[in-house]
ModelCIF file with pLDDT and N, C-alpha, C, O atoms, coordinates in Angstrom:
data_MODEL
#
_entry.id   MODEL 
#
_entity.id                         1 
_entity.type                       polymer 
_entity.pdbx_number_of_molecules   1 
#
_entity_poly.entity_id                      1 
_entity_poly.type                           'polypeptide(L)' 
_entity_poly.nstd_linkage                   no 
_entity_poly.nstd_monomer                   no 
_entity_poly.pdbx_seq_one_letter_code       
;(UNK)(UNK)(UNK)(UNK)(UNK)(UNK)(UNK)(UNK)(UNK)(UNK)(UNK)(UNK)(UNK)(UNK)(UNK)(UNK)
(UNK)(UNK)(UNK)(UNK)(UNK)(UNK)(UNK)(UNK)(UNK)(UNK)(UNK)(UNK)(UNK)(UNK)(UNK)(UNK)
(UNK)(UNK)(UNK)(UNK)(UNK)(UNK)(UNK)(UNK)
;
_entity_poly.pdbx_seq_one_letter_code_can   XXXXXXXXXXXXXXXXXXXXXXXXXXXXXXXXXXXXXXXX 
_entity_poly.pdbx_strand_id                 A 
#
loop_
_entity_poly_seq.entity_id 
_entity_poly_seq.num 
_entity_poly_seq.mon_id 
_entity_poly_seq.hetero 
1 1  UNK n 
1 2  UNK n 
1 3  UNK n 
1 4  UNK n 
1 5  UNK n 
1 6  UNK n 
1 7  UNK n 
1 8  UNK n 
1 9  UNK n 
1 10 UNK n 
1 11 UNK n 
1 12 UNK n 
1 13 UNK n 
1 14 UNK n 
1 15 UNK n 
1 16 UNK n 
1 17 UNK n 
1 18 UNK n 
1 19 UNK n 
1 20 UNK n 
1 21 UNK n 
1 22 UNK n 
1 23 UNK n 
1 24 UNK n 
1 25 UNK n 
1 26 UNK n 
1 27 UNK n 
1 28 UNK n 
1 29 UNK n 
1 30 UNK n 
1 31 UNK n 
1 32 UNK n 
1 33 UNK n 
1 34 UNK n 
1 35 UNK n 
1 36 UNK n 
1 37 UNK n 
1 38 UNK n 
1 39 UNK n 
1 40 UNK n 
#
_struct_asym.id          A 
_struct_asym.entity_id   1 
#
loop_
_ma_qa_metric.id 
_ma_qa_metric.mode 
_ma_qa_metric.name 
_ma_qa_metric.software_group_id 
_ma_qa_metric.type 
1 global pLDDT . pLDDT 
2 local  pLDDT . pLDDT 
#
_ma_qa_metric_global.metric_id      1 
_ma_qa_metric_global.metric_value   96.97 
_ma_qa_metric_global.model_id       1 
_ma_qa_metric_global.ordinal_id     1 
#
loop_
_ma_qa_metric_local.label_asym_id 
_ma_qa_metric_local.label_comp_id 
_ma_qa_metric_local.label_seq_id 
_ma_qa_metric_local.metric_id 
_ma_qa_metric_local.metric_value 
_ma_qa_metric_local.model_id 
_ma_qa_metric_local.ordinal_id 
A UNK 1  2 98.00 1 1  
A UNK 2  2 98.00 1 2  
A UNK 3  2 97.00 1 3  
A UNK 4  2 97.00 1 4  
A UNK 5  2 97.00 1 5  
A UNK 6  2 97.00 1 6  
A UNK 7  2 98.00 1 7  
A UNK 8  2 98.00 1 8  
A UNK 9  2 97.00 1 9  
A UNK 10 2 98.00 1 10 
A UNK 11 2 98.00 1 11 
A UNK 12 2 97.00 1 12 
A UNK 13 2 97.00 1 13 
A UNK 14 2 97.00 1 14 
A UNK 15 2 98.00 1 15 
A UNK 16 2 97.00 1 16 
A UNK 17 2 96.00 1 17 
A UNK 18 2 97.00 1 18 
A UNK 19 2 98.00 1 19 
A UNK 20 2 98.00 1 20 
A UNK 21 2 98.00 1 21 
A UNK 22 2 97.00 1 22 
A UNK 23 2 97.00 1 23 
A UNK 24 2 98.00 1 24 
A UNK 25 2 97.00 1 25 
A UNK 26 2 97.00 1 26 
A UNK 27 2 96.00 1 27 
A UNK 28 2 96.00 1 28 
A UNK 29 2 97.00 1 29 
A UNK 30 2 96.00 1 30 
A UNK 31 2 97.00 1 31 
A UNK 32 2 97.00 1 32 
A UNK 33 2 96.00 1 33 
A UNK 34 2 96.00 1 34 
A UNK 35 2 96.00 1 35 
A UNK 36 2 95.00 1 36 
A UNK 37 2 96.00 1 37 
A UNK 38 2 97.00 1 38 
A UNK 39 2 96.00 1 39 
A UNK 40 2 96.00 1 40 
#
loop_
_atom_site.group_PDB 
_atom_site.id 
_atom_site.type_symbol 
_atom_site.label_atom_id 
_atom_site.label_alt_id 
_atom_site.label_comp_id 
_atom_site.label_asym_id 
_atom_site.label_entity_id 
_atom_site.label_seq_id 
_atom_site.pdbx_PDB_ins_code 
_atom_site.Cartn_x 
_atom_site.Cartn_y 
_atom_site.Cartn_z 
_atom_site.occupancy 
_atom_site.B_iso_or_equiv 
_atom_site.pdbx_formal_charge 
_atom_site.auth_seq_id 
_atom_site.auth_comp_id 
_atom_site.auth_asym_id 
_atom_site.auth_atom_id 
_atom_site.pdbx_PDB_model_num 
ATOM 1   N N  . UNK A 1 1  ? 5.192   3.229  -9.012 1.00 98.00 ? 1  UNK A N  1 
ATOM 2   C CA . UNK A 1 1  ? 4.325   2.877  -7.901 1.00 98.00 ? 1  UNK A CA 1 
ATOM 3   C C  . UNK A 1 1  ? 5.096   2.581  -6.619 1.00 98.00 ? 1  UNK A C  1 
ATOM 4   O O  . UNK A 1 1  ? 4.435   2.726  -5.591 1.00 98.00 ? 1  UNK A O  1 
ATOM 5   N N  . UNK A 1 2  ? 6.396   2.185  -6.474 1.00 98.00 ? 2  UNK A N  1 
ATOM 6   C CA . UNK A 1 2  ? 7.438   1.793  -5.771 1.00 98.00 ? 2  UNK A CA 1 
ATOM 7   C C  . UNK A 1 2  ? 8.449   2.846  -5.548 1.00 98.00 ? 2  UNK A C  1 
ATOM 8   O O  . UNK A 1 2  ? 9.397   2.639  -4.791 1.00 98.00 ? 2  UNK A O  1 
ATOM 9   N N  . UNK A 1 3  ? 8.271   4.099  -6.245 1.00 97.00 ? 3  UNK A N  1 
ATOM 10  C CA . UNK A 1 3  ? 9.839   5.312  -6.199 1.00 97.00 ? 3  UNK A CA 1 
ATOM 11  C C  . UNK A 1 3  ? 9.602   6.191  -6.485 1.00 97.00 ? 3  UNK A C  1 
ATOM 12  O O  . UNK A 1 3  ? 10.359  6.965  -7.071 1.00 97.00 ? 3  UNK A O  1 
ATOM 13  N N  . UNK A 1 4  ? 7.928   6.496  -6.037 1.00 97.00 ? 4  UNK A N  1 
ATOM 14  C CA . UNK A 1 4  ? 7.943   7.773  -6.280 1.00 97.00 ? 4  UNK A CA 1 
ATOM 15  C C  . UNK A 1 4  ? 8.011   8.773  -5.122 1.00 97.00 ? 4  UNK A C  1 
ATOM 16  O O  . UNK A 1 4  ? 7.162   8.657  -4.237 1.00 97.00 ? 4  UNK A O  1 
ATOM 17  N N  . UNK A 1 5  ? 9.038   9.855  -5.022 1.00 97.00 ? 5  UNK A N  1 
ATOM 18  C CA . UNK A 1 5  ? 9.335   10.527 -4.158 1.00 97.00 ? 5  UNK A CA 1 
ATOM 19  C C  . UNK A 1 5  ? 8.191   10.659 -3.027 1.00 97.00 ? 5  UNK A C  1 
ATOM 20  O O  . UNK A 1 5  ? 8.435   10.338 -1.864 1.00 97.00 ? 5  UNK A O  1 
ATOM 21  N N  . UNK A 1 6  ? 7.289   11.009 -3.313 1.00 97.00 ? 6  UNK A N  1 
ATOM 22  C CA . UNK A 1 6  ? 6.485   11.800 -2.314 1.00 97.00 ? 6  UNK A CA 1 
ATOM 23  C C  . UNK A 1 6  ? 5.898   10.162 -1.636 1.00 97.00 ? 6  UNK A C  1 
ATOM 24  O O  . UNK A 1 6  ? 5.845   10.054 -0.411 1.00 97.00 ? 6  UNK A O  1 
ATOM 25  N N  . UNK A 1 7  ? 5.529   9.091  -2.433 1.00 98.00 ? 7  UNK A N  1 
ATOM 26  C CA . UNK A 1 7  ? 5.489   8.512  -1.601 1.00 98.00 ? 7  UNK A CA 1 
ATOM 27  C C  . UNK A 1 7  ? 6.167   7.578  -0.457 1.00 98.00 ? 7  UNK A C  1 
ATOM 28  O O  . UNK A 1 7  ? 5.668   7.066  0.545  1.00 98.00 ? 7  UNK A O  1 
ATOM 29  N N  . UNK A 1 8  ? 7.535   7.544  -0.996 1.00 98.00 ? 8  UNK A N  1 
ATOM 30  C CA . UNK A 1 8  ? 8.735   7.207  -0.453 1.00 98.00 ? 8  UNK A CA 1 
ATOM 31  C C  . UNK A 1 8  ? 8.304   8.033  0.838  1.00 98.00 ? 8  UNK A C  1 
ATOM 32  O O  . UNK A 1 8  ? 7.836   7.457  1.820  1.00 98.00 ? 8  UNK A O  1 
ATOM 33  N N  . UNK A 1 9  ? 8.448   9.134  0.797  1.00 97.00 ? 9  UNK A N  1 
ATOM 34  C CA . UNK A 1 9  ? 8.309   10.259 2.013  1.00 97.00 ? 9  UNK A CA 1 
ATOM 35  C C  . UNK A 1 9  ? 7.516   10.249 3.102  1.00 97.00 ? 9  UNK A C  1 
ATOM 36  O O  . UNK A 1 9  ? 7.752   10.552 4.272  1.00 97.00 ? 9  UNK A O  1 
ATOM 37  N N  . UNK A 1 10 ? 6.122   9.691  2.328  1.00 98.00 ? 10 UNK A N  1 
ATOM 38  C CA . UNK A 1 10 ? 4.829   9.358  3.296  1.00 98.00 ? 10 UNK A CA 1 
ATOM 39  C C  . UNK A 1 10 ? 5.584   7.749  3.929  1.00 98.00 ? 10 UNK A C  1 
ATOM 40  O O  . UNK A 1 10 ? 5.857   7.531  5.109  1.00 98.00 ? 10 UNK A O  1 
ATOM 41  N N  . UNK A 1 11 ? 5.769   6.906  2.909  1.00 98.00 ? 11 UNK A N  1 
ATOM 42  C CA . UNK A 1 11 ? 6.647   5.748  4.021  1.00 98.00 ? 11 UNK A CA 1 
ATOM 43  C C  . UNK A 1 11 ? 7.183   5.594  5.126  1.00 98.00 ? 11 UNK A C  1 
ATOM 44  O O  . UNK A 1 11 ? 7.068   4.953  6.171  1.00 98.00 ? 11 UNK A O  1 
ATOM 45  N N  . UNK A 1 12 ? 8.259   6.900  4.268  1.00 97.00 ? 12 UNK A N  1 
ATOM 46  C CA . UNK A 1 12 ? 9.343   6.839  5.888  1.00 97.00 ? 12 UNK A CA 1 
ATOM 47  C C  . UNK A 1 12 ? 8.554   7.640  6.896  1.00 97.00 ? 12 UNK A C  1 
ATOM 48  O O  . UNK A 1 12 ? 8.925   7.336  8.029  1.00 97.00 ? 12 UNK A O  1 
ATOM 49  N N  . UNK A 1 13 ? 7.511   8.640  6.898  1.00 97.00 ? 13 UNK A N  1 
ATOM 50  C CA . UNK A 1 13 ? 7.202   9.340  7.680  1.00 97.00 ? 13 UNK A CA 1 
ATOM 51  C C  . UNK A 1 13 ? 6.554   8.151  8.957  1.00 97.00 ? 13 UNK A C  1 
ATOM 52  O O  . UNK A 1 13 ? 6.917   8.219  10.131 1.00 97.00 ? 13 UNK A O  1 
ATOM 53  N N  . UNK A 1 14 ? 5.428   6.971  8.374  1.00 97.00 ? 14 UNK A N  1 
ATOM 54  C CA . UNK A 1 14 ? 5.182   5.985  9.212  1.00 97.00 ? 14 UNK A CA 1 
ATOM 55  C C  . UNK A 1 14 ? 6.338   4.603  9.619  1.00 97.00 ? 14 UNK A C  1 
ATOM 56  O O  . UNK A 1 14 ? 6.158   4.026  10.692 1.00 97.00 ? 14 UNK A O  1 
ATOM 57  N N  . UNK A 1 15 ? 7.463   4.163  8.719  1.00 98.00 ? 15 UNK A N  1 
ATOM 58  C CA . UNK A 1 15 ? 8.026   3.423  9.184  1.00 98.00 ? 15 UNK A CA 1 
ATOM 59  C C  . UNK A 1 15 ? 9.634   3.466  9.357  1.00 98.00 ? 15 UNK A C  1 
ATOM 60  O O  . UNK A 1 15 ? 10.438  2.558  9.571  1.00 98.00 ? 15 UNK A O  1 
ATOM 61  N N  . UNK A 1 16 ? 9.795   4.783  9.195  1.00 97.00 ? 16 UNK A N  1 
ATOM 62  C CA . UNK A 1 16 ? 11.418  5.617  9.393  1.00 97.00 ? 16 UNK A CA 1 
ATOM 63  C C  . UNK A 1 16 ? 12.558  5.071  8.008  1.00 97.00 ? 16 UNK A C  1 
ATOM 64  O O  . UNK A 1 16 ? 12.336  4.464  6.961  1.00 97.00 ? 16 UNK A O  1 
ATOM 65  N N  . UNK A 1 17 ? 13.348  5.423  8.397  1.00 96.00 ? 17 UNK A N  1 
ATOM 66  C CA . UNK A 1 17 ? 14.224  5.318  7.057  1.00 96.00 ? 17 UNK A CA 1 
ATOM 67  C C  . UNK A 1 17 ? 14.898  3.704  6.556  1.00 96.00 ? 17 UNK A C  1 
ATOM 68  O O  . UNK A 1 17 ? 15.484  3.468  5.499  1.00 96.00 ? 17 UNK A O  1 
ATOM 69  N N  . UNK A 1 18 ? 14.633  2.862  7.537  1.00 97.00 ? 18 UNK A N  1 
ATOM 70  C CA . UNK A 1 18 ? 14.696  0.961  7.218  1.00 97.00 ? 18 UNK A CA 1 
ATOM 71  C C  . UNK A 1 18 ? 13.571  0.367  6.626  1.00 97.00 ? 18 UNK A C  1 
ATOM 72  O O  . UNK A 1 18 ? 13.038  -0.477 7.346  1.00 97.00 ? 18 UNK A O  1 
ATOM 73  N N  . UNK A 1 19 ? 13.022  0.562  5.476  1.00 98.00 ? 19 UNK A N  1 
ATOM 74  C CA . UNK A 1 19 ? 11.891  0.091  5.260  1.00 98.00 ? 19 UNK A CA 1 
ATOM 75  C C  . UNK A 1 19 ? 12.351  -0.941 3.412  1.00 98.00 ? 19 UNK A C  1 
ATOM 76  O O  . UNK A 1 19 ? 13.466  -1.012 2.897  1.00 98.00 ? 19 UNK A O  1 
ATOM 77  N N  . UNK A 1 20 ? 11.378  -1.394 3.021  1.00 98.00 ? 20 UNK A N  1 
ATOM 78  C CA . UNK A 1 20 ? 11.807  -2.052 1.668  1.00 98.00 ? 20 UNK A CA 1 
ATOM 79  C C  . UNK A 1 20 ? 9.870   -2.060 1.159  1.00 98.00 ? 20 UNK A C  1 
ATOM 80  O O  . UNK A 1 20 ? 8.906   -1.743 1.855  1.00 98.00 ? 20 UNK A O  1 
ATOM 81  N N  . UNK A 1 21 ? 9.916   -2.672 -0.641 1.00 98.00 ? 21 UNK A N  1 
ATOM 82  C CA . UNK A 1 21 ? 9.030   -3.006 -0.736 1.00 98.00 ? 21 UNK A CA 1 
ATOM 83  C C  . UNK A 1 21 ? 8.631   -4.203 -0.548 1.00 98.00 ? 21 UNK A C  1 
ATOM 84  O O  . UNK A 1 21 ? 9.435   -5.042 -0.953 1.00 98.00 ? 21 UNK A O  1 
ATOM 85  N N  . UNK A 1 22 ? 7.265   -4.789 0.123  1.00 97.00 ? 22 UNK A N  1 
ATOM 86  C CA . UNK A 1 22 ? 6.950   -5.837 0.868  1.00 97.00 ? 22 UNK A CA 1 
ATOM 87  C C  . UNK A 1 22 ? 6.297   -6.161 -0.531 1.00 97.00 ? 22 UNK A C  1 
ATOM 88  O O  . UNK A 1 22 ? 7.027   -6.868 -1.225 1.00 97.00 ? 22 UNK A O  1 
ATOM 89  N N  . UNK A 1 23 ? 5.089   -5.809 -1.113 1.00 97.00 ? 23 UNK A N  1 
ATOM 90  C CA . UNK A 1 23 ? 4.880   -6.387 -2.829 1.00 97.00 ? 23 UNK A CA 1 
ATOM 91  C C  . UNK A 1 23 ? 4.136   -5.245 -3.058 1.00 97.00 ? 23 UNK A C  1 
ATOM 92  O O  . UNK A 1 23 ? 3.702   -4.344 -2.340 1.00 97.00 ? 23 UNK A O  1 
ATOM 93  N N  . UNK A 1 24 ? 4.091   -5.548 -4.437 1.00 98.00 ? 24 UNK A N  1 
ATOM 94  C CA . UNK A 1 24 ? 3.220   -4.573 -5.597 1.00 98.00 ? 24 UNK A CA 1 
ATOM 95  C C  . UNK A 1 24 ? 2.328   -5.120 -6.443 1.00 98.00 ? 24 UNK A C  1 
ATOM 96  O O  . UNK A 1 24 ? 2.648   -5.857 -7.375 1.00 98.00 ? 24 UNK A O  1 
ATOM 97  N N  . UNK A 1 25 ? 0.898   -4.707 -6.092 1.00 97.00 ? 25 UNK A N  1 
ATOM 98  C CA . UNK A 1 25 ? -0.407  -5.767 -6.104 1.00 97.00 ? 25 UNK A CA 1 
ATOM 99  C C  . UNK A 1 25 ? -1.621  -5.292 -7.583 1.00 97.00 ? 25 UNK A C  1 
ATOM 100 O O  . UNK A 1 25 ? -1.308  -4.509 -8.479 1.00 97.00 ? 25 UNK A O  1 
ATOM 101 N N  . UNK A 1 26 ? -2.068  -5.530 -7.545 1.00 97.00 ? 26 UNK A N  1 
ATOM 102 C CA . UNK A 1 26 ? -3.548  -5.086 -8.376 1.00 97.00 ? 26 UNK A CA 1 
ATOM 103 C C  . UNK A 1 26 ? -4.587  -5.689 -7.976 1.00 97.00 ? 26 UNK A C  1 
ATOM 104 O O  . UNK A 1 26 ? -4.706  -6.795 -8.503 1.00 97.00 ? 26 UNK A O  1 
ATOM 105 N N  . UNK A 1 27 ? -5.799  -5.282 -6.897 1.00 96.00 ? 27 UNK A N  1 
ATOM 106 C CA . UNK A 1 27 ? -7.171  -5.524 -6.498 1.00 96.00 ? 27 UNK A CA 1 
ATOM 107 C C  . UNK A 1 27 ? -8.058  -4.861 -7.601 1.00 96.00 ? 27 UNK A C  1 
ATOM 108 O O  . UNK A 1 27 ? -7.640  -3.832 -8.132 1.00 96.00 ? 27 UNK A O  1 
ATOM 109 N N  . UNK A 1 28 ? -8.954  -5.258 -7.880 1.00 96.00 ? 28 UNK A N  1 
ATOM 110 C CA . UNK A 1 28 ? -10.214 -4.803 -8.668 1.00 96.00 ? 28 UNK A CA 1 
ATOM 111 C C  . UNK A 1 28 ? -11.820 -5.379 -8.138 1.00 96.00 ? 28 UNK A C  1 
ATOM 112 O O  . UNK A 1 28 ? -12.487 -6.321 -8.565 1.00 96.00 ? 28 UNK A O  1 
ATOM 113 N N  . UNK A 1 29 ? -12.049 -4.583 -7.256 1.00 97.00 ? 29 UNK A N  1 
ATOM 114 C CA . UNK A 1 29 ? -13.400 -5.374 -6.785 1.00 97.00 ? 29 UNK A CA 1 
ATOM 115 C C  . UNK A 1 29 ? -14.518 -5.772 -7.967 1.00 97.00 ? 29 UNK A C  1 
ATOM 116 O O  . UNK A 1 29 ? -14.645 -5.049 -8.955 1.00 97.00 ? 29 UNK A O  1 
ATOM 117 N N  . UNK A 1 30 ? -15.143 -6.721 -7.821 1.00 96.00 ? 30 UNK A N  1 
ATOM 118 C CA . UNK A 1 30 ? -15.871 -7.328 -9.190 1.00 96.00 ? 30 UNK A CA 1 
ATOM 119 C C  . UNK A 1 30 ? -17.366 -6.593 -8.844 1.00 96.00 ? 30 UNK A C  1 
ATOM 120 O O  . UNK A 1 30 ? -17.620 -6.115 -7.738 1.00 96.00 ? 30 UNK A O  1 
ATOM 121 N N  . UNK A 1 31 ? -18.170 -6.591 -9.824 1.00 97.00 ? 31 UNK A N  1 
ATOM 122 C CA . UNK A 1 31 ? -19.734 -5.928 -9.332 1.00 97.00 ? 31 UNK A CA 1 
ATOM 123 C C  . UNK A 1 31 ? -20.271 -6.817 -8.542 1.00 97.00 ? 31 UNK A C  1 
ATOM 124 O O  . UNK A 1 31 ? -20.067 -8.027 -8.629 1.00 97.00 ? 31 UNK A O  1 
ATOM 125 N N  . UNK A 1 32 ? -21.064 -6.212 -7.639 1.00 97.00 ? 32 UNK A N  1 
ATOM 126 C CA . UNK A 1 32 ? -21.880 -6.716 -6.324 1.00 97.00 ? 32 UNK A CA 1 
ATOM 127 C C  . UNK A 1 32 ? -20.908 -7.420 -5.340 1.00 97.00 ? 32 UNK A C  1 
ATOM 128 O O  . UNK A 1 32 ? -21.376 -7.766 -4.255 1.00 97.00 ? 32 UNK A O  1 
ATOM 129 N N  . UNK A 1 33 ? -19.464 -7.693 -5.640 1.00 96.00 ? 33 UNK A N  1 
ATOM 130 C CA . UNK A 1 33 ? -18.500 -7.945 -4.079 1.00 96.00 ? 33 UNK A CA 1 
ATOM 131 C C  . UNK A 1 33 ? -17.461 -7.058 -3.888 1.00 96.00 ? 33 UNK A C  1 
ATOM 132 O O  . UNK A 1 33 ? -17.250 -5.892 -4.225 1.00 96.00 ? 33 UNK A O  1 
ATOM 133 N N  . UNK A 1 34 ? -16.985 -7.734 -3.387 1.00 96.00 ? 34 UNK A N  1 
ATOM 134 C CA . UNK A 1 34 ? -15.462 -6.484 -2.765 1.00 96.00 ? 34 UNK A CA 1 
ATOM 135 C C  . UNK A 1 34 ? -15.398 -6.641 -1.645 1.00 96.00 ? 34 UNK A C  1 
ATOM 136 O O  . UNK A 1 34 ? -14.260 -6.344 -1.281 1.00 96.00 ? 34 UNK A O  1 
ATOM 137 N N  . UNK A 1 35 ? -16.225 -7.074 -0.541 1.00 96.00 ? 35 UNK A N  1 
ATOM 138 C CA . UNK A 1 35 ? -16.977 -6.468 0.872  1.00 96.00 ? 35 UNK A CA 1 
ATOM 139 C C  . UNK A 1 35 ? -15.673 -7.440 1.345  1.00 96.00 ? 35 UNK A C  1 
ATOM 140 O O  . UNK A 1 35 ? -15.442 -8.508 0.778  1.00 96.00 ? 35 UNK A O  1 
ATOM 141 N N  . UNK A 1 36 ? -14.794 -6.885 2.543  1.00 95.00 ? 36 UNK A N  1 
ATOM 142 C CA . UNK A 1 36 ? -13.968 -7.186 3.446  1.00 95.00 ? 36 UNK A CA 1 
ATOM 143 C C  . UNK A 1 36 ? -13.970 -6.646 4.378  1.00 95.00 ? 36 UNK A C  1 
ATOM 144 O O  . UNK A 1 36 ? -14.191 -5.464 4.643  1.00 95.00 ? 36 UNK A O  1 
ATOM 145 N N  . UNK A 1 37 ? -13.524 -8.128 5.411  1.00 96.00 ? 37 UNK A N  1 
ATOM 146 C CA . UNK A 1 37 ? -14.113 -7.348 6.967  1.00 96.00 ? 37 UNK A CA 1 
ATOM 147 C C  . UNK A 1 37 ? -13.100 -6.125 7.568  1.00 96.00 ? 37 UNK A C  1 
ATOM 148 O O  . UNK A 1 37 ? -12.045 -6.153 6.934  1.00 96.00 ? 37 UNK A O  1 
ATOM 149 N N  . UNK A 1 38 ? -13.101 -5.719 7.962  1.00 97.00 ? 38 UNK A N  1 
ATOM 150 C CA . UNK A 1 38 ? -12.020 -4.682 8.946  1.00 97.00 ? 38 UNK A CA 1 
ATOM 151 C C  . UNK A 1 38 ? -11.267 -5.448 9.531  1.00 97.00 ? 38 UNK A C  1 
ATOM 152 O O  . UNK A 1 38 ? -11.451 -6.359 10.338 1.00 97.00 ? 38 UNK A O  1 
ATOM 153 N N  . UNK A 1 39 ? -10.222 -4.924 8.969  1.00 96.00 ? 39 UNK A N  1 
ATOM 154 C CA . UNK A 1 39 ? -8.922  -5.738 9.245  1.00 96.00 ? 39 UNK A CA 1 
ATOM 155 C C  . UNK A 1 39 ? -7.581  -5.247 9.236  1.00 96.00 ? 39 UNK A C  1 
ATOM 156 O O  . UNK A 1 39 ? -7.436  -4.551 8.231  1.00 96.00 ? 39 UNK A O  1 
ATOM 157 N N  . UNK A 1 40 ? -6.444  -5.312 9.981  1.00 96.00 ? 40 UNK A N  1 
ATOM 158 C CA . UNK A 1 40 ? -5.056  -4.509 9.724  1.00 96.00 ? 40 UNK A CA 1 
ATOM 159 C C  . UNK A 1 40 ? -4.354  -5.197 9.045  1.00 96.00 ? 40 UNK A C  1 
ATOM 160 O O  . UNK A 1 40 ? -3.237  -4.801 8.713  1.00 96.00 ? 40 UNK A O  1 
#
């Protein structure tokens, strides 16, 4: 989830070749929520 080539690639394509992993998560929205506002 962290090394895989192609996404390594898409990485650097948005944050160039100085980048690291910031974390590695698991979300699962529960039935009837999930809803989050728009946000960066």
């Amino acid at each position: 989830f962290y090394t895989h080539p192609k996404v390594l690639a898409a990485i650097e394509a948005v944050l160039g070749s100085e980048y690291k992993l910031s974390s590695l998560n698991y979300r699962a929205a529960k039935p009837g929520l999930g809803l989050q506002k728009l946000h960066v």
